[in-house]
Protein backbone atom coordinates (compact mmCIF):
# COMPACT_ATOMS: atom_id res chain seq x y z
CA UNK A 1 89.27 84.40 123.07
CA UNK A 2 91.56 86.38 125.65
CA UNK A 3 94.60 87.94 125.05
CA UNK A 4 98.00 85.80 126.29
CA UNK A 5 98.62 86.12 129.85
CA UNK A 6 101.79 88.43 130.31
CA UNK A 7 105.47 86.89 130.49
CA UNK A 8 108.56 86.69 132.50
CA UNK A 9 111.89 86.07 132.63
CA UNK A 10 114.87 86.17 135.09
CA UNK A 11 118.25 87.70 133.91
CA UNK A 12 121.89 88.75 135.86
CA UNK A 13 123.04 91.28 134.68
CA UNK A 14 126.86 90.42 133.73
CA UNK A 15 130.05 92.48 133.31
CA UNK A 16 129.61 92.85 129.53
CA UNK A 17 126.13 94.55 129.96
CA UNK A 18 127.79 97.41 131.77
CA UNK A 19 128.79 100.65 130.48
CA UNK A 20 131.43 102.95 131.47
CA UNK A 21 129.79 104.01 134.39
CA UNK A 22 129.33 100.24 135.78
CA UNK A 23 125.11 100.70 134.61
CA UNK A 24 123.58 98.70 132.40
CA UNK A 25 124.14 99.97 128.90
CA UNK A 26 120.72 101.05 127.01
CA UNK A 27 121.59 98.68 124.36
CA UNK A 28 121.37 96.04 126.68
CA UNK A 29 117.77 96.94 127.55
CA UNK A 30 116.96 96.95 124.00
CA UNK A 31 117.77 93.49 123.71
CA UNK A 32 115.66 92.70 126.78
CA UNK A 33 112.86 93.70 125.47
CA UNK A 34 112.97 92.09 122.75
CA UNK A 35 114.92 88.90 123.77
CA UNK A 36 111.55 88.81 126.27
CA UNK A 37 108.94 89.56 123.27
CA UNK A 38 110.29 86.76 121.07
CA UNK A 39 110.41 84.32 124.13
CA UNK A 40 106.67 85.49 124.67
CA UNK A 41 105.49 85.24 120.95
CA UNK A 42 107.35 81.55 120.94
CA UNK A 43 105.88 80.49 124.00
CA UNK A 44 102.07 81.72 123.15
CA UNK A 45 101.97 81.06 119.11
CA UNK A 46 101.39 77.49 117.91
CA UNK A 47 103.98 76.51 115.40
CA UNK A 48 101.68 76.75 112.64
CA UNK A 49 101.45 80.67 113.76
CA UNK A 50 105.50 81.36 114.35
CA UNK A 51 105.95 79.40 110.98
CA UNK A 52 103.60 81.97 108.99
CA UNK A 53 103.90 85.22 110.91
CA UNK A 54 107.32 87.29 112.11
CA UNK A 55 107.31 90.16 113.98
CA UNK A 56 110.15 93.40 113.45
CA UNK A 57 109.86 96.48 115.41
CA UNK A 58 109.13 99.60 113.94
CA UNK A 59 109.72 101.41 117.06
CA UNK A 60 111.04 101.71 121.00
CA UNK A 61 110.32 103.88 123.45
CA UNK A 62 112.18 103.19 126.73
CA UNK A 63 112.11 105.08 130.01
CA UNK A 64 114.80 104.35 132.42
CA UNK A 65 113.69 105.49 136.27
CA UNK A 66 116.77 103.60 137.65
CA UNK A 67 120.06 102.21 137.12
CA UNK A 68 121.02 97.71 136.93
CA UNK A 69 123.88 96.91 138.30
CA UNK A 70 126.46 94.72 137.74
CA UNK A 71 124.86 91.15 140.12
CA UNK A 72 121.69 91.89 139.74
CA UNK A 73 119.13 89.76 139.35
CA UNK A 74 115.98 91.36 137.35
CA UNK A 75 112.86 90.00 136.05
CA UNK A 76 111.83 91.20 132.52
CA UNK A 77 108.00 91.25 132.04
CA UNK A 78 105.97 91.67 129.13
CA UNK A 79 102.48 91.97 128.04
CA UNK A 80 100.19 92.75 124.85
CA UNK A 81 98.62 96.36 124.10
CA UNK A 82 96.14 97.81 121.66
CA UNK A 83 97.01 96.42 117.90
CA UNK A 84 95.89 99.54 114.81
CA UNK A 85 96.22 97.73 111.13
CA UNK A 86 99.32 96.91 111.10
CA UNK A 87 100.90 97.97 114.13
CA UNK A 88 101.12 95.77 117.72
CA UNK A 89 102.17 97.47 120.74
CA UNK A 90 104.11 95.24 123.43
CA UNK A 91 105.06 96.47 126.74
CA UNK A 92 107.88 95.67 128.82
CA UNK A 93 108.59 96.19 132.58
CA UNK A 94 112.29 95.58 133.90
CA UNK A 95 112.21 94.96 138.27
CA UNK A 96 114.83 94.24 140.59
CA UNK A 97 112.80 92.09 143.19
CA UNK A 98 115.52 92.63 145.62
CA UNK A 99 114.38 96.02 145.93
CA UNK A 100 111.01 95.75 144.38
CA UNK A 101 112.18 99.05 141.90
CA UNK A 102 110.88 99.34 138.51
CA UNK A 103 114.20 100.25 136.87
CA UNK A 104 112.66 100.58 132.85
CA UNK A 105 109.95 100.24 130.91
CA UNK A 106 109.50 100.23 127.22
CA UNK A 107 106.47 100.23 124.73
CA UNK A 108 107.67 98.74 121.45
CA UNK A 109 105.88 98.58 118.39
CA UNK A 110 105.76 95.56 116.16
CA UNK A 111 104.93 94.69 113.18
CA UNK A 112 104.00 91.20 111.44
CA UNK A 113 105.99 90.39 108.54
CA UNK A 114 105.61 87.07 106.28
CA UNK A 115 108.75 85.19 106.46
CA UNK A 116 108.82 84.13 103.04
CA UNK A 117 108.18 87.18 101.38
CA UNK A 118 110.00 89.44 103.65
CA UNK A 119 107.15 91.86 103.96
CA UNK A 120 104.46 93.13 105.93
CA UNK A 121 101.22 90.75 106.32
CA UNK A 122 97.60 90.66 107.54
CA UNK A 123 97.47 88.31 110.94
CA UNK A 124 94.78 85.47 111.21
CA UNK A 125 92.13 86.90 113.49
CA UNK A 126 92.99 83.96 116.08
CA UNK A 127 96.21 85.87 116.44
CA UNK A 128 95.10 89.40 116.43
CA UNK A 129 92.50 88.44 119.27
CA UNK A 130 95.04 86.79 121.67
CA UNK A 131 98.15 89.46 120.48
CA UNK A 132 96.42 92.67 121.38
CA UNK A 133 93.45 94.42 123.62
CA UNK A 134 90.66 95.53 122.99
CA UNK A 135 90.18 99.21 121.67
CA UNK A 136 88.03 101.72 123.15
């Protein structure tokens, strides 16, 4: 089985993502990335999946190349990376297609968690193969 195809989707940035100096606040990315991961993860897993497996990050890493202002429209794209034990990686892209800039991009990683019992858990290998690539 292949990994998920990558994800999209379109936000504007509004007034109340700005910060002081009218840029989009680095919370605000934060969010993105993962408002983007849980829309891919919800979009990909079958319900039997989302119901047994939850996903928290155990880290970000975010480099910013160029400032969002306040109207624009960006696409936030995201895609699967190399899974170790217990650890996913997810990476994120965030464009302005007016300009065709790469403004950010992150690599977060995850970590699956059972909902019920609030703590880290082994992934069924259906997921594992369609969540991550291949290692070398």
């Amino acid at each position: 089985m292949l990994t998920v195809d990558p994800f999209e989707m379109s936000v504007q940035v509004a007034d109340s993502d700005l910060d002081q100096l009218g840029h989009v606040n680095n919370i605000v990315y934060v969010r993105w990335v993962q408002d983007v991961a849980v829309a891919h993860w919800q979009s990909a897993a079958t319900p039997e999946e989302q119901a047994r497996v939850a996903w928290v990050v155990l880290r970000h890493e975010i480099d910013y190349h160029a400032p969002a202002l306040l109207g624009d429209r960006l696409n936030i794209r995201t895609w699967v990376g190399k899974a170790s034990g217990l650890r996913f990686e997810r990476h994120t892209a965030v464009n302005r297609p007016s300009d065709g800039k790469t403004l950010a991009r992150a690599l977060t990683l995850w970590c699956p968690i059972d909902p019920a019992a609030g703590r880290p858990c082994r992934v069924p290998e259906s997921v594992r193969l369609r969540f991550a690539v291949a290692s070398e």
